[in-house]
C-alpha atoms as a PDB file:
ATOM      1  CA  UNK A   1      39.847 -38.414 -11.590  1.00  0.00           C
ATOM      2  CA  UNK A   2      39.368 -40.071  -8.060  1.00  0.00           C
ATOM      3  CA  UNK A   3      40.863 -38.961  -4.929  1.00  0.00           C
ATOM      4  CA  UNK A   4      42.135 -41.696  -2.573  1.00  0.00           C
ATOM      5  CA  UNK A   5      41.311 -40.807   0.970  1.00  0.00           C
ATOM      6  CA  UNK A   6      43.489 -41.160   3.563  1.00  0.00           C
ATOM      7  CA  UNK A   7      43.585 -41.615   7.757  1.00  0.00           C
ATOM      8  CA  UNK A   8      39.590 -41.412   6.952  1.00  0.00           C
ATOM      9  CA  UNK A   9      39.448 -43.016  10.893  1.00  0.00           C
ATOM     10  CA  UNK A  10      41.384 -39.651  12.387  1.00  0.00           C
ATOM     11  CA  UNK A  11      38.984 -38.018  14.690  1.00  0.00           C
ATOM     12  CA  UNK A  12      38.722 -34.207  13.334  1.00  0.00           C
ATOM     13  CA  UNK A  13      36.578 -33.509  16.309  1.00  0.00           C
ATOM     14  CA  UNK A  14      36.875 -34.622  19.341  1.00  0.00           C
ATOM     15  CA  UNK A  15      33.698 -34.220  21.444  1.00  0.00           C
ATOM     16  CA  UNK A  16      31.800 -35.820  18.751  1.00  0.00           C
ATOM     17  CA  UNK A  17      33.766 -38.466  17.397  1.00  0.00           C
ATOM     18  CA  UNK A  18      33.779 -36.922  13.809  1.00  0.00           C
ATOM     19  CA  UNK A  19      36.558 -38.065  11.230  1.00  0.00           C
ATOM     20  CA  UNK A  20      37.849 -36.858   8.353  1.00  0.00           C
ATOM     21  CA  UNK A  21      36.115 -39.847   6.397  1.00  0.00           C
ATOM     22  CA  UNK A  22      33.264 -37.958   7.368  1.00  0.00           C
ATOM     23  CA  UNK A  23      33.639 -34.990   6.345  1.00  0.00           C
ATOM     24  CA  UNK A  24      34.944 -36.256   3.237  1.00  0.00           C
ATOM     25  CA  UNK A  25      31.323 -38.375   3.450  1.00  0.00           C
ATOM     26  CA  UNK A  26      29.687 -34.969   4.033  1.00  0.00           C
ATOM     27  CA  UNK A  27      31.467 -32.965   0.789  1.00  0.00           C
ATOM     28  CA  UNK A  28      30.761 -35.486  -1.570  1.00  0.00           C
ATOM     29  CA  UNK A  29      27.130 -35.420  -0.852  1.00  0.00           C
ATOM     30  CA  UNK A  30      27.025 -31.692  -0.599  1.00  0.00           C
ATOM     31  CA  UNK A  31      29.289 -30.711  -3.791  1.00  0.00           C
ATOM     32  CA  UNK A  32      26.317 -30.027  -6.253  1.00  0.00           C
ATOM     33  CA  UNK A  33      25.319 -27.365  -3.880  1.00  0.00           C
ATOM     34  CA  UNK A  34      28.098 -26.252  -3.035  1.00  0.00           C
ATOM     35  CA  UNK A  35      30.486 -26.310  -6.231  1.00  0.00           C
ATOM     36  CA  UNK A  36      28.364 -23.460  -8.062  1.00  0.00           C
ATOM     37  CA  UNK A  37      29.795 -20.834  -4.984  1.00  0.00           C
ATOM     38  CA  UNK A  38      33.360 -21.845  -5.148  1.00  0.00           C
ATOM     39  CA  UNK A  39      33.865 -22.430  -9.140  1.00  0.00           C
ATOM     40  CA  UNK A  40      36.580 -20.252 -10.457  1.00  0.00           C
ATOM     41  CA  UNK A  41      37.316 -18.303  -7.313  1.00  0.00           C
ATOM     42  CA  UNK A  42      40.970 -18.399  -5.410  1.00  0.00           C
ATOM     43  CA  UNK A  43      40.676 -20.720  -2.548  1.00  0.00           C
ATOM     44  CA  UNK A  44      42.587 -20.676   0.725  1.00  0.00           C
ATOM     45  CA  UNK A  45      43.476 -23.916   2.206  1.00  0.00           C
ATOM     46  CA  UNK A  46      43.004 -24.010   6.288  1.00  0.00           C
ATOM     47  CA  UNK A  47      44.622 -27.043   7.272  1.00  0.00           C
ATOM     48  CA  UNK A  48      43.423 -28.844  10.648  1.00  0.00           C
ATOM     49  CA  UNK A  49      45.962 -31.586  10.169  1.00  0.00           C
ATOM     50  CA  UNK A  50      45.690 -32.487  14.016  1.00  0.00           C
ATOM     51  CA  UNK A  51      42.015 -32.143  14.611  1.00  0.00           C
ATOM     52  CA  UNK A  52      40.296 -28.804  15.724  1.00  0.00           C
ATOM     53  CA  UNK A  53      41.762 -28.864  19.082  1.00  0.00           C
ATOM     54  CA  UNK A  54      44.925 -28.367  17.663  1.00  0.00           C
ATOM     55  CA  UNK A  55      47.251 -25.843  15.350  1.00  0.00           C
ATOM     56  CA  UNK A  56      45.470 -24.535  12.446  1.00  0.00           C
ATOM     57  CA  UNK A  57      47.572 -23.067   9.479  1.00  0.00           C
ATOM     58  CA  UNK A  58      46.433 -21.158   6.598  1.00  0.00           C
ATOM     59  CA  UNK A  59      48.051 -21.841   2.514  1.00  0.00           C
ATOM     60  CA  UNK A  60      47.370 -19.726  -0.176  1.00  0.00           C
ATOM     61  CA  UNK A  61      50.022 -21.551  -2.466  1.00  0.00           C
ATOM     62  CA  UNK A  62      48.560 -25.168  -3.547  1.00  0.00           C
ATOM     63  CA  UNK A  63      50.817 -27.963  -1.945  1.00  0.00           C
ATOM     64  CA  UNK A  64      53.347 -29.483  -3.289  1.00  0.00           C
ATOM     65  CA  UNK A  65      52.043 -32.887  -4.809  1.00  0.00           C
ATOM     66  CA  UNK A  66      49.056 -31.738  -5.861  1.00  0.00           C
ATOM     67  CA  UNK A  67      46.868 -33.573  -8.566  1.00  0.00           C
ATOM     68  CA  UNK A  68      48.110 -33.528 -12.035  1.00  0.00           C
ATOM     69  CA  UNK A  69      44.128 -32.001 -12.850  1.00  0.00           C
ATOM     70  CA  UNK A  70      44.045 -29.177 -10.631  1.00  0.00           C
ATOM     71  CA  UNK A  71      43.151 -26.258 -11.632  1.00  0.00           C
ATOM     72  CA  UNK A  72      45.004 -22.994 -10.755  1.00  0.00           C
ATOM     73  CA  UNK A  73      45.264 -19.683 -11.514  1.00  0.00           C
ATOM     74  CA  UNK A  74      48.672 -17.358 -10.291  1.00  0.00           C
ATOM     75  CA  UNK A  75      48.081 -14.255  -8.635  1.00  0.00           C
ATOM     76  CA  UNK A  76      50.160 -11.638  -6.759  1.00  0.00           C
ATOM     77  CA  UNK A  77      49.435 -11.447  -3.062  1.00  0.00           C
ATOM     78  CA  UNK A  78      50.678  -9.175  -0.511  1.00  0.00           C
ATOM     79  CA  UNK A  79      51.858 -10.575   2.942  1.00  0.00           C
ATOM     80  CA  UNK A  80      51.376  -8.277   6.068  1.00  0.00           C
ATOM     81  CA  UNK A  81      55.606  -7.983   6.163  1.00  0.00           C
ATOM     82  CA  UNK A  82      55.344  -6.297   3.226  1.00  0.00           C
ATOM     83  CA  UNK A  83      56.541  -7.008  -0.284  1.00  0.00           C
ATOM     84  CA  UNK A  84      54.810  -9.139  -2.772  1.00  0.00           C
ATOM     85  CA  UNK A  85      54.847 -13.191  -3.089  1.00  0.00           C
ATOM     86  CA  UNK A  86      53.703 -14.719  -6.791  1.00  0.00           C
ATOM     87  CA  UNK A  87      50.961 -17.568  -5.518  1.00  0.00           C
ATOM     88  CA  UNK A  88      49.513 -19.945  -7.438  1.00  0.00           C
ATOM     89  CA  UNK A  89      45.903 -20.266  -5.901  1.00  0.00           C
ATOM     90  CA  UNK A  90      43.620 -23.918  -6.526  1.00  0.00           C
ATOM     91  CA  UNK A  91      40.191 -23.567  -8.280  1.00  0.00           C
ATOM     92  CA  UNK A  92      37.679 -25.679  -6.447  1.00  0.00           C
ATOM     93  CA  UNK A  93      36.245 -26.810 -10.002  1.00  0.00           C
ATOM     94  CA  UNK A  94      35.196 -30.194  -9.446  1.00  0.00           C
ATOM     95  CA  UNK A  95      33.535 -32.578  -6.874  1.00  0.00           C
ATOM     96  CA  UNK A  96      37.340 -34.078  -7.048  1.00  0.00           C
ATOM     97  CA  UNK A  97      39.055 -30.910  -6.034  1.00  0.00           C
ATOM     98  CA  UNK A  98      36.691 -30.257  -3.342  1.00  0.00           C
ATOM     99  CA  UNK A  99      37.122 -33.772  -1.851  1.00  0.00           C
ATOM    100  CA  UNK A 100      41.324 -33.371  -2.455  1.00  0.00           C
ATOM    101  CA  UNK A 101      41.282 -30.014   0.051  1.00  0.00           C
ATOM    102  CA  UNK A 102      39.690 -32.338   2.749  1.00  0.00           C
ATOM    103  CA  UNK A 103      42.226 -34.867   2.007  1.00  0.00           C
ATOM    104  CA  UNK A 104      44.187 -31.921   2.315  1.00  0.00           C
ATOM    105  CA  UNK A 105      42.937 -31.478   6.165  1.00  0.00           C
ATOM    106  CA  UNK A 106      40.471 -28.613   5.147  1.00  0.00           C
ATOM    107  CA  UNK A 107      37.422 -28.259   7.275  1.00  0.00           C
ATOM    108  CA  UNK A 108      35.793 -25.320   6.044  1.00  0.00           C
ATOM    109  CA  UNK A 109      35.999 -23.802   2.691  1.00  0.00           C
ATOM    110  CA  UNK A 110      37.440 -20.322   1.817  1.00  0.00           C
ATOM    111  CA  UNK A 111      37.396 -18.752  -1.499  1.00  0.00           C
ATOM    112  CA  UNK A 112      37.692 -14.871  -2.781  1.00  0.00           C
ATOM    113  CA  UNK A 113      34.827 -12.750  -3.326  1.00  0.00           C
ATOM    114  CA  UNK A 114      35.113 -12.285  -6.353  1.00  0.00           C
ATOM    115  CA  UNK A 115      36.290 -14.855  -9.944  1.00  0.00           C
ATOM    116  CA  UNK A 116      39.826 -15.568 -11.444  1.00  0.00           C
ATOM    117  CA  UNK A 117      38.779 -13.980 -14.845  1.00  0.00           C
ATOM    118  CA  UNK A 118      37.868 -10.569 -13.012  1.00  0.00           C
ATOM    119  CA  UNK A 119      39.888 -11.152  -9.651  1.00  0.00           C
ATOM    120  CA  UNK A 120      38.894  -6.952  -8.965  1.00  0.00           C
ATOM    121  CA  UNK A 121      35.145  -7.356  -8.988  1.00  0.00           C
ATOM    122  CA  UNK A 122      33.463  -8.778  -6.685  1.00  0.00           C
ATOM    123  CA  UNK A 123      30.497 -10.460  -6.372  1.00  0.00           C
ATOM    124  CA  UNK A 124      28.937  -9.579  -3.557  1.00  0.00           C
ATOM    125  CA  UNK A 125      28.825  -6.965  -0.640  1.00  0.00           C
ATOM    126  CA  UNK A 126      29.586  -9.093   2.311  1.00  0.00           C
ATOM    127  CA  UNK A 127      27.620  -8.124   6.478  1.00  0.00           C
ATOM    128  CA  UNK A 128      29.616 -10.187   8.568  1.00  0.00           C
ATOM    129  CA  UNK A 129      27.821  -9.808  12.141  1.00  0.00           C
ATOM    130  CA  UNK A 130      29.487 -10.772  15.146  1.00  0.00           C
ATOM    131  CA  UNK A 131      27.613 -10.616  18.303  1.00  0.00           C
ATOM    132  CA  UNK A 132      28.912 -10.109  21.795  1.00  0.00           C
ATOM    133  CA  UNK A 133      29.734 -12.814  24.382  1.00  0.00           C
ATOM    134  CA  UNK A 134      26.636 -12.812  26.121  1.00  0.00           C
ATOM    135  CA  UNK A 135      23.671 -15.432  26.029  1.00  0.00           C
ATOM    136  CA  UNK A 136      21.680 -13.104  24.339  1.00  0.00           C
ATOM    137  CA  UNK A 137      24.078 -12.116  21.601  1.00  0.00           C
ATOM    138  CA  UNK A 138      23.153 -14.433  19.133  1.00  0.00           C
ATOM    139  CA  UNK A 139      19.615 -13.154  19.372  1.00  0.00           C
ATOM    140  CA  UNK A 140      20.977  -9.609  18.712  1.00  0.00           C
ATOM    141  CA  UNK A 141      22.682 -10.769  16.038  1.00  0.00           C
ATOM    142  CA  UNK A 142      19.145 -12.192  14.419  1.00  0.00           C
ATOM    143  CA  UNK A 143      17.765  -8.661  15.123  1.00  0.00           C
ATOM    144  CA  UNK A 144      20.558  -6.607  13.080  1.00  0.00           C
ATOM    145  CA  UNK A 145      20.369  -9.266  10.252  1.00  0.00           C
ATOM    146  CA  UNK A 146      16.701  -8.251   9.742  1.00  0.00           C
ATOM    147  CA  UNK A 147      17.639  -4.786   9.969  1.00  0.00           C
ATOM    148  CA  UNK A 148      20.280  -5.082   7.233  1.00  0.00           C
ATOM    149  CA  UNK A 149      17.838  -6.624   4.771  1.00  0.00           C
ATOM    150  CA  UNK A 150      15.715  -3.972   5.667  1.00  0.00           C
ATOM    151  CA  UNK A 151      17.944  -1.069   4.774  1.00  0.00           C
ATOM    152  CA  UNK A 152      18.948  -2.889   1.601  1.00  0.00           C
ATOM    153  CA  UNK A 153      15.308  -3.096   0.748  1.00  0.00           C
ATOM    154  CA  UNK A 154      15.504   0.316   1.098  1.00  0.00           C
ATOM    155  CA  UNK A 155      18.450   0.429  -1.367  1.00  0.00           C
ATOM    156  CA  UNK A 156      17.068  -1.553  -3.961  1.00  0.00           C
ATOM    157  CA  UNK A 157      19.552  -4.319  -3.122  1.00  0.00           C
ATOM    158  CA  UNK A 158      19.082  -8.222  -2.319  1.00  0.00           C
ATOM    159  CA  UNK A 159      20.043  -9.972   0.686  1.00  0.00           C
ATOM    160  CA  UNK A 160      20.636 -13.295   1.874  1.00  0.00           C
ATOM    161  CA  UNK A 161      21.443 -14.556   4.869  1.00  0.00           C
ATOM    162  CA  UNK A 162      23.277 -17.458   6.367  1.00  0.00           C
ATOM    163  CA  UNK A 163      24.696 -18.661   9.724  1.00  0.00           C
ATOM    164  CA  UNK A 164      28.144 -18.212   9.877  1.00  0.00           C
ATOM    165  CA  UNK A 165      28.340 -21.779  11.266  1.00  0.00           C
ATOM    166  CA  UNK A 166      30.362 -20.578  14.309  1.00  0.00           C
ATOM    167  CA  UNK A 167      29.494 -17.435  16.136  1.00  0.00           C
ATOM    168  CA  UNK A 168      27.744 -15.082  13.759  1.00  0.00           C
ATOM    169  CA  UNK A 169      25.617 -14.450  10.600  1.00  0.00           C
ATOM    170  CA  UNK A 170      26.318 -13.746   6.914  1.00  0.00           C
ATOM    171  CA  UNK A 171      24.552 -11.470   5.088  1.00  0.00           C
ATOM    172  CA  UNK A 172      24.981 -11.084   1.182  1.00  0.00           C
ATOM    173  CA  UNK A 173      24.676  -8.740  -1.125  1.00  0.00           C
ATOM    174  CA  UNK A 174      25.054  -9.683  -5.043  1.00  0.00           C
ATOM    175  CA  UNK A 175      26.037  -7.113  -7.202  1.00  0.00           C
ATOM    176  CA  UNK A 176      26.934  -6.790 -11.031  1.00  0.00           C
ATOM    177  CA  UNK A 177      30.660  -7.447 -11.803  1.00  0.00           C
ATOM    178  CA  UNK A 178      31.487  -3.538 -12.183  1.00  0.00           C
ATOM    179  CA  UNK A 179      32.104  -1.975  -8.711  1.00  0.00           C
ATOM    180  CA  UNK A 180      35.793  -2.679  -7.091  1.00  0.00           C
ATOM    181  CA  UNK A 181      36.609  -3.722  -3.617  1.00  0.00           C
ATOM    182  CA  UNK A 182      37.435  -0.109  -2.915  1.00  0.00           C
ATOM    183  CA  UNK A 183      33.685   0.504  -3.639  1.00  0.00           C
ATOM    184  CA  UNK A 184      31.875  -2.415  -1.580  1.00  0.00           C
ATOM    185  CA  UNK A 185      34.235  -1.880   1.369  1.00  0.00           C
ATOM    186  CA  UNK A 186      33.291   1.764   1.515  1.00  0.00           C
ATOM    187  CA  UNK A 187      29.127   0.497   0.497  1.00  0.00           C
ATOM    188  CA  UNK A 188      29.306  -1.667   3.508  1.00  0.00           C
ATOM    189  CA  UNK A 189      30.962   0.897   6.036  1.00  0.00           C
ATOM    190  CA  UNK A 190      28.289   3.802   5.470  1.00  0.00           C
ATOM    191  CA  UNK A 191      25.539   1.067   5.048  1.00  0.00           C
ATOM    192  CA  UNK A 192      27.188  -0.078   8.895  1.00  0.00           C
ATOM    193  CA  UNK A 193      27.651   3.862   9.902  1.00  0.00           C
ATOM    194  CA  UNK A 194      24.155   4.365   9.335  1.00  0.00           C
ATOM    195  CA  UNK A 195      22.521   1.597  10.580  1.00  0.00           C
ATOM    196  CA  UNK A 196      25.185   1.948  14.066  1.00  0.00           C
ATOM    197  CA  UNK A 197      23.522   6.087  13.526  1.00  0.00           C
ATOM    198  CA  UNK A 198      20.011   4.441  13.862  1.00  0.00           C
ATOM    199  CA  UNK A 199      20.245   1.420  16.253  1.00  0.00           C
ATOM    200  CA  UNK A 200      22.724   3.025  19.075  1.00  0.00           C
ATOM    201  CA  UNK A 201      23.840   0.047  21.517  1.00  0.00           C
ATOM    202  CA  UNK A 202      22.572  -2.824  19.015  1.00  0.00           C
ATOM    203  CA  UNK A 203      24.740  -2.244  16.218  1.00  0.00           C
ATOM    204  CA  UNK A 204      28.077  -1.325  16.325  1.00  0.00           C
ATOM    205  CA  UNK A 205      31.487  -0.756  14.118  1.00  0.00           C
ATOM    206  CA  UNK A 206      33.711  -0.648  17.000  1.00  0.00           C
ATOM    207  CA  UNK A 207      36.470  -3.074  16.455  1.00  0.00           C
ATOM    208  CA  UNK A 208      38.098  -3.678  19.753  1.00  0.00           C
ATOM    209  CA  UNK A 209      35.651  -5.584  21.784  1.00  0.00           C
ATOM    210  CA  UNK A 210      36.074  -3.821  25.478  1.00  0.00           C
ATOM    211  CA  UNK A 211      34.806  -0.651  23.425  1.00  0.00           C
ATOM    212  CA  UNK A 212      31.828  -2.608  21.962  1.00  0.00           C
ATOM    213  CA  UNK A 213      28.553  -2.433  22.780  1.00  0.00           C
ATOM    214  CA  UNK A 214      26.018  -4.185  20.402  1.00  0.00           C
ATOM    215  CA  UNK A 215      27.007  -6.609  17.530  1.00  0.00           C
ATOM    216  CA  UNK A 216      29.759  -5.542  15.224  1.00  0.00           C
ATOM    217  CA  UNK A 217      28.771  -5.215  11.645  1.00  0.00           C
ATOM    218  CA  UNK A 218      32.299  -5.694  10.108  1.00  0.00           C
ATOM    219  CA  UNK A 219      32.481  -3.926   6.418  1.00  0.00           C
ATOM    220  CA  UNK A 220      36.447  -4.924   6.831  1.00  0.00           C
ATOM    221  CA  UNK A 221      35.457  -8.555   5.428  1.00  0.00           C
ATOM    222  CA  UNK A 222      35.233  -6.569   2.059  1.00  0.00           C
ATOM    223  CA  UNK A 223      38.815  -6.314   1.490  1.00  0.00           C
ATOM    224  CA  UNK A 224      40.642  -7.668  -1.662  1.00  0.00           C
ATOM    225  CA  UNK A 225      41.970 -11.076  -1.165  1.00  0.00           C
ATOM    226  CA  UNK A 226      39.697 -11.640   2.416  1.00  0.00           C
ATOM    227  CA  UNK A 227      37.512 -14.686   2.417  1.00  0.00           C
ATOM    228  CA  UNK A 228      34.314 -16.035   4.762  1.00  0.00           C
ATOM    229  CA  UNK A 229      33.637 -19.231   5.034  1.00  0.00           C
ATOM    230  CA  UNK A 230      31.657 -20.003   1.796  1.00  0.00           C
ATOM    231  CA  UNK A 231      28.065 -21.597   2.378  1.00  0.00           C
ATOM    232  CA  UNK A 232      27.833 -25.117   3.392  1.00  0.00           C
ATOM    233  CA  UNK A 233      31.277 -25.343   4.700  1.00  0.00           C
ATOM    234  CA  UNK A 234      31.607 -26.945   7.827  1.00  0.00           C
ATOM    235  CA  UNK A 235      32.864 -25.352  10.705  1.00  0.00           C
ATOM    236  CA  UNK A 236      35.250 -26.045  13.349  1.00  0.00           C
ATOM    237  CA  UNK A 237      33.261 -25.616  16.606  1.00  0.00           C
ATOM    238  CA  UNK A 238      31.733 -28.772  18.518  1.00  0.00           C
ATOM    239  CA  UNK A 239      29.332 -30.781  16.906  1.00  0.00           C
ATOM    240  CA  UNK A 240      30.662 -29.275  12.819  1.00  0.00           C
ATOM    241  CA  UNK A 241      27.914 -26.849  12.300  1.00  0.00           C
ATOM    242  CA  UNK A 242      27.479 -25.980   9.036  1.00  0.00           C
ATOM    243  CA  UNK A 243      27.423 -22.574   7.506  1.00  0.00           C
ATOM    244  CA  UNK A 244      23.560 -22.985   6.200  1.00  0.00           C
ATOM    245  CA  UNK A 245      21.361 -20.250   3.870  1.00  0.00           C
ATOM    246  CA  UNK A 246      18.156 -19.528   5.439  1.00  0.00           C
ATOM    247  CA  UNK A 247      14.979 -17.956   4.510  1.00  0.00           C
ATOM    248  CA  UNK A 248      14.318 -14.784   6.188  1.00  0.00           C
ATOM    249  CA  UNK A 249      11.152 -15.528   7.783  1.00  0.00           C
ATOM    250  CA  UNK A 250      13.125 -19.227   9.247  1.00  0.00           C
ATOM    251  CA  UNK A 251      15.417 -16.614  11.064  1.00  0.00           C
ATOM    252  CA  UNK A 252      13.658 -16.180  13.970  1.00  0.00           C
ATOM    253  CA  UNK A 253      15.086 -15.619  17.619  1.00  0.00           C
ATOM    254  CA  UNK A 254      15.476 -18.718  18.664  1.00  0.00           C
ATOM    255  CA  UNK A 255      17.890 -20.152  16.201  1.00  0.00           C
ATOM    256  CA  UNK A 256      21.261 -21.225  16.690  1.00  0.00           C
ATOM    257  CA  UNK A 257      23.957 -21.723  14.476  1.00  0.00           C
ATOM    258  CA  UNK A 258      24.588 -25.374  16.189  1.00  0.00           C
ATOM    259  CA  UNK A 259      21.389 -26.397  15.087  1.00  0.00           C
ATOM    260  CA  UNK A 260      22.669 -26.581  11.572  1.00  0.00           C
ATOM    261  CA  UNK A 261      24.804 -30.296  11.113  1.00  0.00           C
ATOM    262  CA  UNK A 262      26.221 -31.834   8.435  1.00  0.00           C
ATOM    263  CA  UNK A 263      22.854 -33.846   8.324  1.00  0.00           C
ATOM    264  CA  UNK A 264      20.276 -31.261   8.652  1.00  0.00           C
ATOM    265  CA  UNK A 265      22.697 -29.158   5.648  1.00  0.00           C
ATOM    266  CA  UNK A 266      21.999 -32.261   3.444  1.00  0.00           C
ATOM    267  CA  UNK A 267      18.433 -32.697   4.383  1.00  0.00           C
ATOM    268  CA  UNK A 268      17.890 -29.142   3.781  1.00  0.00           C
ATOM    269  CA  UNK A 269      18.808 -29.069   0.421  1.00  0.00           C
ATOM    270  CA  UNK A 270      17.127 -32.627  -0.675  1.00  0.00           C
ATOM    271  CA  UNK A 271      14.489 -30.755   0.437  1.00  0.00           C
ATOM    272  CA  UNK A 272      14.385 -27.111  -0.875  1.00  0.00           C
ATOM    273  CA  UNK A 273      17.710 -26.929  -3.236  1.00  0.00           C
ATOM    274  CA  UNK A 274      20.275 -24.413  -3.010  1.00  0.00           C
ATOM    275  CA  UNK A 275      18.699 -21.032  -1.283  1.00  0.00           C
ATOM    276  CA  UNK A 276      21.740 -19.409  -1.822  1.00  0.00           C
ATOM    277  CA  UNK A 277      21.471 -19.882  -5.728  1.00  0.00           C
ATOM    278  CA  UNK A 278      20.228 -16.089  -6.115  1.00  0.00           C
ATOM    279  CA  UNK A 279      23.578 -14.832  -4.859  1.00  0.00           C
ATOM    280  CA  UNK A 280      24.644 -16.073  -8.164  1.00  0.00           C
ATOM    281  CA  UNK A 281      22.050 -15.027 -10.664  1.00  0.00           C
ATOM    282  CA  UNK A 282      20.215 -11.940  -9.218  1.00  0.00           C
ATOM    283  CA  UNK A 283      22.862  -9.428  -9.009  1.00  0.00           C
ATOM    284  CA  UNK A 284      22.275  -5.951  -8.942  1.00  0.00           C
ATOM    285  CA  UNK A 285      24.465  -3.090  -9.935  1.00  0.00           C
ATOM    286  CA  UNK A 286      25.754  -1.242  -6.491  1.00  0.00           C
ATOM    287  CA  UNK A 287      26.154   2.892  -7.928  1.00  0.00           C
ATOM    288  CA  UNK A 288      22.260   2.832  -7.589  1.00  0.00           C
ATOM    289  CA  UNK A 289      22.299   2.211  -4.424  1.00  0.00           C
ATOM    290  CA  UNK A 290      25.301   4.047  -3.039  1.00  0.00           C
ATOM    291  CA  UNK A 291      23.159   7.117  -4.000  1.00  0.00           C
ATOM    292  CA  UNK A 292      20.528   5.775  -2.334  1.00  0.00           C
ATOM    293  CA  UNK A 293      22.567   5.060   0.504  1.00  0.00           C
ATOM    294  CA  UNK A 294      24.074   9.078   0.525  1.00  0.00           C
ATOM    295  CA  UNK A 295      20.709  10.350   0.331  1.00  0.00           C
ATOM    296  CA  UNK A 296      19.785   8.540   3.672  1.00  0.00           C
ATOM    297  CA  UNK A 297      23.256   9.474   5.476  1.00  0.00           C
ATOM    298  CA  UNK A 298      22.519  12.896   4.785  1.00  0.00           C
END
């Protein structure tokens, strides 16, 4: 299995004179890392067939013409007009299927929660924080991050963070294979409820931003069928930041989520391996600490 790239010369980003041959470049070198958090989960192809600059469109089906070796996996989805669609979703399985969705245009990588062989479990309670427009927002952003891993030390739960690789941070949770997404989704909104109850004007749930005040902590990333941009996908801001896994004590206040290229990704992980591999290995069952989590909010 090879995939033939083509139009490696178009320029996928514009300020920087990136190409798609280099992202391309870029997932080939990353794909050990990143393979192990994309294997056997439904992926959503966002296509930037024009650059980042340009129209963006999302596909759930695979394209037509796809390889003869892709792997997929049909599953019914429900469209916001209602009714249900039959979709046959790709597995990113392979170094070759990864490097076929960016001949397929994709910049950043978007898979389900959870795995095709138990598509209701999830694996993880996902924090997606998403500070306000102001210079200082990112900092904020640091700030809440700590105080999530805080309050799931306090549950018995591990965290992990990463940059989001645009705007905001990630912060997982992995959890056994038992609880639904009915069950993290409500997990995530008291865990939000109660740290907004603690931290009035930094943390927030408020969803329209003219009501905001703080960052948002947004427990609605732990729908069914939602997807983040999975760690060590690229990202399409200036410059192709790269959603990177951090150690806590690297977090400090003066990061920024541009700091993180497709270079310093690479480096990072010649250097210290994957330090998001515990999402995958140390999960931790979630009904402990949704008692836990009662007990506080009461």
């Amino acid at each position: 299995m090879t995939v033939k790239l083509t139009s490696g010369d178009r320029v996928l980003f514009p300020e920087d004179g990136i190409t798609k041959g280099d992202l391309f470049d870029y997932y080939g070198q990353i794909a050990p890392a990143i393979l192990p958090h994309l294997r056997d989960r439904p992926f959503t192809f966002k296509r930037y067939p024009h650059g980042i600059t340009e129209d963006v469109y999302f596909q759930k089906q695979i394209p037509k013409g796809a390889p003869s070796w892709a792997q997929t996996r049909e599953f019914t989805t429900h469209p916001r007009g209602g009714g249900s669609r039959q979709v046959d979703f790709l597995l990113v399985n392979s170094r070759d299927a990864l490097l076929w969705t960016v001949q397929m245009n994709c910049i950043d990588m978007n898979a389900w929660y959870s795995r095709a062989d138990k598509p209701h479990r999830p694996d993880y309670v996902v924090f997606d924080l998403d500070p306000p427009d102001e210079p200082e927002g990112f900092a904020q952003a640091i700030e809440v991050a700590h105080l999530i891993r805080e309050l799931l030390d306090e549950l018995e739960l591990p965290g992990y963070v990463k940059t989001s690789g645009a705007d905001g941070i990630h912060v997982l949770a992995p959890i056994t294979r038992r609880s639904s997404y009915d069950e993290t989704y409500a997990f995530a909104e008291a865990a939000a409820r109660l740290l907004e109850a603690r931290h009035p004007g930094l943390v927030t749930t408020e969803w329209l931003k003219k009501k905001r005040s703080g960052v948002l902590v947004d427990h609605r990333q732990n729908g069914a069928g939602k997807t983040i941009a999975s760690v060590y996908s690229v990202r399409p801001k200036p410059g192709a930041p790269v959603s990177t896994p951090l150690r806590w004590e690297e977090l400090t206040a003066d990061v920024r989520p541009r700091d993180f290229t497709m270079q310093a990704a690479l480096e990072r992980v010649a250097r210290s391996g994957d330090l998001f591999a515990p999402v995958l290995n140390e999960a931790r069952p979630l009904a402990a600490a949704v008692k836990n989590l009662r007990r506080y909010a009461s």
